[in-house]
Every structure is written in structure tokens, then in C-alpha cells.
N, C-alpha and C. Protein backbone atom coordinates (compact mmCIF):
# COMPACT_ATOMS: atom_id res chain seq x y z
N UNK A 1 21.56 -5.50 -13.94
CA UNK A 1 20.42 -6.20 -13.39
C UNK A 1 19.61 -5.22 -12.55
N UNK A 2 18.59 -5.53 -12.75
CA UNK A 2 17.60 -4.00 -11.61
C UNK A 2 17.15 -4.88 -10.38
N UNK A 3 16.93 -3.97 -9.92
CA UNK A 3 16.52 -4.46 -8.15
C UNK A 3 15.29 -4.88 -8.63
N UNK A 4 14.63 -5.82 -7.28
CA UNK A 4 13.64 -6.54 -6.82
C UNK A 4 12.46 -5.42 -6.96
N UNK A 5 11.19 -5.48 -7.04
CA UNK A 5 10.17 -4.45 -7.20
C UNK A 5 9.23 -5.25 -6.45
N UNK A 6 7.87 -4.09 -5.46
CA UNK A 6 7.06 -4.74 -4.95
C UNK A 6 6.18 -4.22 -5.42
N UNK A 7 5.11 -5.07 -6.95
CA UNK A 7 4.50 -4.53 -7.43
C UNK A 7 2.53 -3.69 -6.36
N UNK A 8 3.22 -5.33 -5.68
CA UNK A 8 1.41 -5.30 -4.83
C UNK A 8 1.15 -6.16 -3.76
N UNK A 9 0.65 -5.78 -2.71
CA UNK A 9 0.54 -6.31 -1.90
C UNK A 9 -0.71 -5.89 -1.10
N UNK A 10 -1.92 -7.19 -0.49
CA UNK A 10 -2.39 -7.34 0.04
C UNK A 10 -2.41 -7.38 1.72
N UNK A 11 -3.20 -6.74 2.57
CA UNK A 11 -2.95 -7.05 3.86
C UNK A 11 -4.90 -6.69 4.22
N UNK A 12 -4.88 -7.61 5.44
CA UNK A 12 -6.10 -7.44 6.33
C UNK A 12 -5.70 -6.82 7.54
N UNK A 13 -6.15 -5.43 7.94
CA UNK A 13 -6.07 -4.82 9.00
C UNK A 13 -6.86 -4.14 9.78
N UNK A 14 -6.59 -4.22 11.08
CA UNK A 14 -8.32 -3.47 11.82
C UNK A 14 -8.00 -1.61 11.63
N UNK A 15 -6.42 -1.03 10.81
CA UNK A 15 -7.02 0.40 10.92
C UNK A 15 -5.90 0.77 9.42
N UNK A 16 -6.74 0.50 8.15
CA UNK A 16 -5.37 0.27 7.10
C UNK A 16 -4.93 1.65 6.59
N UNK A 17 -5.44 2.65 7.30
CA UNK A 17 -4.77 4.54 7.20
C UNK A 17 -3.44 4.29 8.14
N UNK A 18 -3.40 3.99 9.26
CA UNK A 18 -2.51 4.08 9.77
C UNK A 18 -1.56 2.90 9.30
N UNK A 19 -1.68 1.58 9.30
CA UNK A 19 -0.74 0.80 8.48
C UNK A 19 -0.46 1.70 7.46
N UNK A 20 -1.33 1.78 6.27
CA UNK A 20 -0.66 2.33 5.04
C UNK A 20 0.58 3.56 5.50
N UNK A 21 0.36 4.24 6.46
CA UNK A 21 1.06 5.60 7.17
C UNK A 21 2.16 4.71 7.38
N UNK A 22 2.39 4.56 8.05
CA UNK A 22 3.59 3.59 8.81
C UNK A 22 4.51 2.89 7.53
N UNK A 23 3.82 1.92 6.67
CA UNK A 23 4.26 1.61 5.54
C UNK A 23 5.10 2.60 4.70
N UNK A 24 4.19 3.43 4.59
CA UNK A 24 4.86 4.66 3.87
C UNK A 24 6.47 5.04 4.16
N UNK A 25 5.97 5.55 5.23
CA UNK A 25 7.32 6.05 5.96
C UNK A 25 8.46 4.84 6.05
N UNK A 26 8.10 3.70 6.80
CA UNK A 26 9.22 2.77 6.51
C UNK A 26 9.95 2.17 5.26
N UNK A 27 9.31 2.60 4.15
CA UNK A 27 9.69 1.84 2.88
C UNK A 27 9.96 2.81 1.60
N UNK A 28 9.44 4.24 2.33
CA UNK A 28 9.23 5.22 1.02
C UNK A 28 8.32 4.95 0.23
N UNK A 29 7.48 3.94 0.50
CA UNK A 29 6.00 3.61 -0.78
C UNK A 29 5.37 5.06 -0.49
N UNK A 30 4.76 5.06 -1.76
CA UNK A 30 3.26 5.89 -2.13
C UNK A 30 2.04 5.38 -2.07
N UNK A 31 0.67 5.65 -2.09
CA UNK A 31 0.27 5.11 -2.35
C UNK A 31 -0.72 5.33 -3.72
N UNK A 32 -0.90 4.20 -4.82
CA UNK A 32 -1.34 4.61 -6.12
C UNK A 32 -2.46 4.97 -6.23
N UNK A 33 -3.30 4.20 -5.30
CA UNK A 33 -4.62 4.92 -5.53
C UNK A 33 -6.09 4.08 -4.30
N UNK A 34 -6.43 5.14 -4.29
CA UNK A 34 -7.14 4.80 -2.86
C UNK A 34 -8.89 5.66 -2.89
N UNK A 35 -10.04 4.39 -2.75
CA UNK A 35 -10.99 5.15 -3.03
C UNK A 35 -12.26 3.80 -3.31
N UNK A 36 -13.18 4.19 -3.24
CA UNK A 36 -14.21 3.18 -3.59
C UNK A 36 -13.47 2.07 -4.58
N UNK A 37 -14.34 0.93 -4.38
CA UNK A 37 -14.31 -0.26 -5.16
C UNK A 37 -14.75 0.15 -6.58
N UNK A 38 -14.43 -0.29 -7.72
CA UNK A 38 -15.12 0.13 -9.26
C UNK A 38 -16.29 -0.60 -9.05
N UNK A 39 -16.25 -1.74 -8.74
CA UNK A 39 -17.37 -2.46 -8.86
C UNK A 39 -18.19 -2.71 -7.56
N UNK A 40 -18.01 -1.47 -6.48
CA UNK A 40 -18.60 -1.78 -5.33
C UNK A 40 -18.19 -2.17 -4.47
């Protein structure tokens, strides 16, 4: 049986570099991709 996966997750934050930082480090996430909206 394979472990649980967190494909995606949403959050609202007033500074989301440093969440995402913090995240990182606590969980070992990466992050996939980061950059303008496609559609704006």
C-alpha cells in the first residue's frame, strides 16, 4: 500500500515566500512551480 500524498494545497497569506520557506523545511516539499498567472 503507498503512503498518503499531498497533491495540492491552497493557503491565503500576508507573506507566502516565507510560509512557502518554512513549509519547505518542515515537510521536505519543493516547490513545482512559481511565477505569473497563465491567464493573468
Amino acid at each position: 500500500m503507498r503512503a498518503a500524498m499531498l497533491e495540492h494545497l491552497n493557503l491565503t497569506v500576508s507573506d507566502p515566500d516565507k510560509i512557502a520557506h518554512i513549509l519547505c523545511q518542515l515537510f521536505n516539499w519543493h516547490i513545482r512551480w512559481s511565477g505569473p498567472a497563465k491567464d493573468d
